[in-house]
N, C-alpha and C. Protein backbone atom coordinates (compact mmCIF):
# COMPACT_ATOMS: atom_id res chain seq x y z
N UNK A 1 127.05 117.48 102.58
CA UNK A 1 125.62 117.22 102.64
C UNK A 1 125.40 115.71 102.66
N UNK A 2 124.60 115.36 103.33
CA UNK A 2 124.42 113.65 103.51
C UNK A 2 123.76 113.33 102.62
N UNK A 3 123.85 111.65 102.02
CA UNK A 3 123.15 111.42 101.23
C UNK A 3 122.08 110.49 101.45
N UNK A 4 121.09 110.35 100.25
CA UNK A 4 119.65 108.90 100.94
C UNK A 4 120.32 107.80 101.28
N UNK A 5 119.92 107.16 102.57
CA UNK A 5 120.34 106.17 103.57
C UNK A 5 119.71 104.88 102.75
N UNK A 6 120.33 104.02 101.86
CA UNK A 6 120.32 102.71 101.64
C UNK A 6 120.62 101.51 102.57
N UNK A 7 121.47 101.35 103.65
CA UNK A 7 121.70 100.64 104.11
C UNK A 7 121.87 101.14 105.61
N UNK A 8 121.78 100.33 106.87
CA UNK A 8 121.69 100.60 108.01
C UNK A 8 120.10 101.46 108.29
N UNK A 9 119.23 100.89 107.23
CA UNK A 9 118.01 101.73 108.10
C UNK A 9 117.36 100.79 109.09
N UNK A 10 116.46 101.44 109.81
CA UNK A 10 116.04 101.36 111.21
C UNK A 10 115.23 99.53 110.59
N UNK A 11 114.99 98.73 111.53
CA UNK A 11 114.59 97.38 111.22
C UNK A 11 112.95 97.61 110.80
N UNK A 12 112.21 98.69 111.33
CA UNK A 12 110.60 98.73 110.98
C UNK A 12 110.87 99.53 109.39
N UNK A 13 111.28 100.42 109.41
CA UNK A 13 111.45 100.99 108.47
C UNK A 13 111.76 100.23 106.86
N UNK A 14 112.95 99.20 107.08
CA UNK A 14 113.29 98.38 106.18
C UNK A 14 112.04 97.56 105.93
N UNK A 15 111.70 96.78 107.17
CA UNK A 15 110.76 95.95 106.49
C UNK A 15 109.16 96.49 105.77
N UNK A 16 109.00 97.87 106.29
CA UNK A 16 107.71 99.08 105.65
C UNK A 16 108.01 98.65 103.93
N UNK A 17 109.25 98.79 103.66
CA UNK A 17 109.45 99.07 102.07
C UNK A 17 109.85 97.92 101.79
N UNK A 18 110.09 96.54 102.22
CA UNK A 18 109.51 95.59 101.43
C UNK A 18 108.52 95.21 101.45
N UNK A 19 107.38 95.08 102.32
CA UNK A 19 106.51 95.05 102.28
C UNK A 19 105.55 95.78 100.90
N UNK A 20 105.76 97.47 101.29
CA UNK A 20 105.05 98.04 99.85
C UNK A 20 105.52 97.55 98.91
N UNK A 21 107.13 97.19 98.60
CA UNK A 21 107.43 96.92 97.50
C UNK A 21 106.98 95.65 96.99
N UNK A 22 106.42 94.88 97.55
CA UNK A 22 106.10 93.91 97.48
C UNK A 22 104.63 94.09 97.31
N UNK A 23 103.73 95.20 97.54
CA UNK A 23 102.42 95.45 97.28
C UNK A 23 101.90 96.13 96.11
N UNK A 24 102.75 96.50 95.78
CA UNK A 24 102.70 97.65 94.80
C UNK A 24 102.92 96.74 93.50
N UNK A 25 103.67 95.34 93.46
CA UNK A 25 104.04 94.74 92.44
C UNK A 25 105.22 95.35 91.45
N UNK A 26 105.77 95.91 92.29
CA UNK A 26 107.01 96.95 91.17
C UNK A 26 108.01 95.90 90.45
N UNK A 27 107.47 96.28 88.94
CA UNK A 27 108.33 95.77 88.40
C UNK A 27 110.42 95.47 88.74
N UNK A 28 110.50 93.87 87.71
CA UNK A 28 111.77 94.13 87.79
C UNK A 28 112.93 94.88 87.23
N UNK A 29 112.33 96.08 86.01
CA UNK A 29 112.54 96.91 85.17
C UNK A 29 113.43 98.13 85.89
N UNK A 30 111.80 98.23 86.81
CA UNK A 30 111.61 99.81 87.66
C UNK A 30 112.73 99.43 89.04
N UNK A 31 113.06 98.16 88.96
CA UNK A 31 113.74 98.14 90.50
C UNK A 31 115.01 97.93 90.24
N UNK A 32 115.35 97.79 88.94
CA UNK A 32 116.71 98.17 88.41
C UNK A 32 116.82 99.54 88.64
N UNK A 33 116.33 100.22 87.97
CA UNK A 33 116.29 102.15 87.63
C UNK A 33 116.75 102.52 88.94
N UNK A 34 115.83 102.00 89.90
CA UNK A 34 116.02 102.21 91.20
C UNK A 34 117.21 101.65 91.76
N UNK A 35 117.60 101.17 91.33
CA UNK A 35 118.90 100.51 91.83
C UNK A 35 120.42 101.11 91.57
N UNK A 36 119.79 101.36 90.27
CA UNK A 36 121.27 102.48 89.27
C UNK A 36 121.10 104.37 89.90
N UNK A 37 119.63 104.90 90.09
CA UNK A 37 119.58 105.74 90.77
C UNK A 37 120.27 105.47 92.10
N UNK A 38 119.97 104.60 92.86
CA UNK A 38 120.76 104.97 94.51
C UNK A 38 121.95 104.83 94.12
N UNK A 39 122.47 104.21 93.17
CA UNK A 39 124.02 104.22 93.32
C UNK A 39 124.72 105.55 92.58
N UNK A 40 124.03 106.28 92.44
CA UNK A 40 124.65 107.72 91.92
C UNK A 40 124.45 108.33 93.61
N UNK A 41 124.18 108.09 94.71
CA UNK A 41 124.55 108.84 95.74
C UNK A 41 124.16 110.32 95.43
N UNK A 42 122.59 110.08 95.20
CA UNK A 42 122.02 111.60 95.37
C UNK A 42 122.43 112.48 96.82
N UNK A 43 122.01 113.67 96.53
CA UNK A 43 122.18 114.33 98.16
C UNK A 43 121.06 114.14 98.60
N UNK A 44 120.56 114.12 99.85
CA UNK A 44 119.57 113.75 100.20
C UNK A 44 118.97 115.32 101.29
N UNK A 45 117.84 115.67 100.24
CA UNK A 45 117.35 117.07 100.37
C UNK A 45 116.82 117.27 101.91
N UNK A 46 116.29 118.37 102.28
CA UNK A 46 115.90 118.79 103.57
C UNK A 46 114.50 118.18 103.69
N UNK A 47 113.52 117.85 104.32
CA UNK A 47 112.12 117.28 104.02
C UNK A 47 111.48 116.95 103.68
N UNK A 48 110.47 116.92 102.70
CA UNK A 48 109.66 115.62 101.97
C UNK A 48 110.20 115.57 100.55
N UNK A 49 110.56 114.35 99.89
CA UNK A 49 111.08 114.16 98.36
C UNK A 49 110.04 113.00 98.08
N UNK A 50 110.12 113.15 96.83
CA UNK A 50 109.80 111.95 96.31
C UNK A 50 110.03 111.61 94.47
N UNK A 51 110.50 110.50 94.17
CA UNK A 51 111.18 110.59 92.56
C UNK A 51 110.17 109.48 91.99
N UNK A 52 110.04 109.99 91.23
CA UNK A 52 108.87 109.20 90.14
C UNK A 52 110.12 108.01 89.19
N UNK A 53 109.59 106.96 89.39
CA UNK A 53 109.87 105.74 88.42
C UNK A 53 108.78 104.93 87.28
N UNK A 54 108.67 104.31 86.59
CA UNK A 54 108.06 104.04 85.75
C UNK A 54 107.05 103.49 86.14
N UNK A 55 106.97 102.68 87.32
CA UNK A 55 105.31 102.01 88.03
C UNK A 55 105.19 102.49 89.19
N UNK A 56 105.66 103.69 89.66
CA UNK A 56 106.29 103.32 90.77
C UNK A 56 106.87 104.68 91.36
N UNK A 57 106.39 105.68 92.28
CA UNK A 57 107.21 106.36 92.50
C UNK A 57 107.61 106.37 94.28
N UNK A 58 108.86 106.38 94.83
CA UNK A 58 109.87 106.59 95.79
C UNK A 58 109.43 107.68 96.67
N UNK A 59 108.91 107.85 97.95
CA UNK A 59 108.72 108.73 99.02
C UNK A 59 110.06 108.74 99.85
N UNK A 60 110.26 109.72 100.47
CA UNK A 60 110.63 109.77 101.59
C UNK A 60 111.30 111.42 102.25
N UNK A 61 111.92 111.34 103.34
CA UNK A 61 111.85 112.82 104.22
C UNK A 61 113.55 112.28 104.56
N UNK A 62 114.17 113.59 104.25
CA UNK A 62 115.41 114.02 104.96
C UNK A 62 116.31 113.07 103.77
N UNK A 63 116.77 111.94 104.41
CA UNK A 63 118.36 111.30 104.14
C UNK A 63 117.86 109.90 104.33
N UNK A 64 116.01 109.64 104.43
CA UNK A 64 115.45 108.45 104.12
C UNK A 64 114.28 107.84 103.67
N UNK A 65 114.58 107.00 102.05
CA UNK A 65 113.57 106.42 101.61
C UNK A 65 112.17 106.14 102.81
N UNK A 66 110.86 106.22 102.56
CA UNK A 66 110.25 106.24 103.49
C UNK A 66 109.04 105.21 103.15
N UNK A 67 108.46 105.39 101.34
CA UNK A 67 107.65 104.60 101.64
C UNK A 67 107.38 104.30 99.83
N UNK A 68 106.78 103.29 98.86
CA UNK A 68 106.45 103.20 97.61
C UNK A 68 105.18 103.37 97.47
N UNK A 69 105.02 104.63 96.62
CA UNK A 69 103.64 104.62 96.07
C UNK A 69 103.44 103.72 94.45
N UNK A 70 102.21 104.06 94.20
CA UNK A 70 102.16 103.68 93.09
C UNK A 70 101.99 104.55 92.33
N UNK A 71 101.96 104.95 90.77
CA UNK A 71 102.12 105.76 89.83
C UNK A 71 101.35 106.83 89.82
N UNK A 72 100.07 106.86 90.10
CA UNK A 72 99.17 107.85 90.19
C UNK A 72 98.78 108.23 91.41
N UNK A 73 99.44 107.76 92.48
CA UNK A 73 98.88 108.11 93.96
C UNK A 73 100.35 109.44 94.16
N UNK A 74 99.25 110.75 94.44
CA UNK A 74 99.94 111.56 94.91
C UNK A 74 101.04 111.70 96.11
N UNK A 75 102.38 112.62 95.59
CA UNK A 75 103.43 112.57 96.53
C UNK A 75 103.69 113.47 97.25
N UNK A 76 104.25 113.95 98.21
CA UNK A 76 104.32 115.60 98.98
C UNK A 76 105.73 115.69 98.79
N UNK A 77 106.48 116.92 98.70
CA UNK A 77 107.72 117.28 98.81
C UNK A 77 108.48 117.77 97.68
N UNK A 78 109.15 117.66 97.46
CA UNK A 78 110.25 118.19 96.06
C UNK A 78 110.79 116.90 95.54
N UNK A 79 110.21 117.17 94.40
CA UNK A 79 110.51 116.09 93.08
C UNK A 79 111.81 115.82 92.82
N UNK A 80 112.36 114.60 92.58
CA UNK A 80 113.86 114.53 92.31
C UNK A 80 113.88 114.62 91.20
């Protein structure tokens, strides 16, 4: 089963999520968590996911991060 795509994503795509991440103001706390999460090499589920972090929760579809919400803005898909 493949896992979420950290590296080699598409060049619009990459720069989408620094951008939010950079809008959203996500802590440097929450972007650790996030950091120790991708390196456990989740599987990366069939269609919409999204994992809640402390300011901060993680969108995305298939085998790629897609987009940062913020804490109370609703997510679609299956919760990690």
């Amino acid at each position: 089963m493949p896992t979420i795509e950290w590296t080699d994503l598409p060049e619009a795509l990459r720069k989408h999520l620094f951008l939010r991440a950079a809008e959203r103001k996500i802590s440097g706390e929450d972007l650790l968590e996030l950091k120790a999460w991708r390196e456990s090499e989740l599987a990366a589920p069939d269609g919409l996911w999204h994992k809640a972090f402390g300011s901060f929760k993680l969108g995305g579809e298939g085998r790629y991060p897609k987009t940062f919400l913020l804490r109370g803005q609703p997510a679609k898909g299956t919760r990690l």
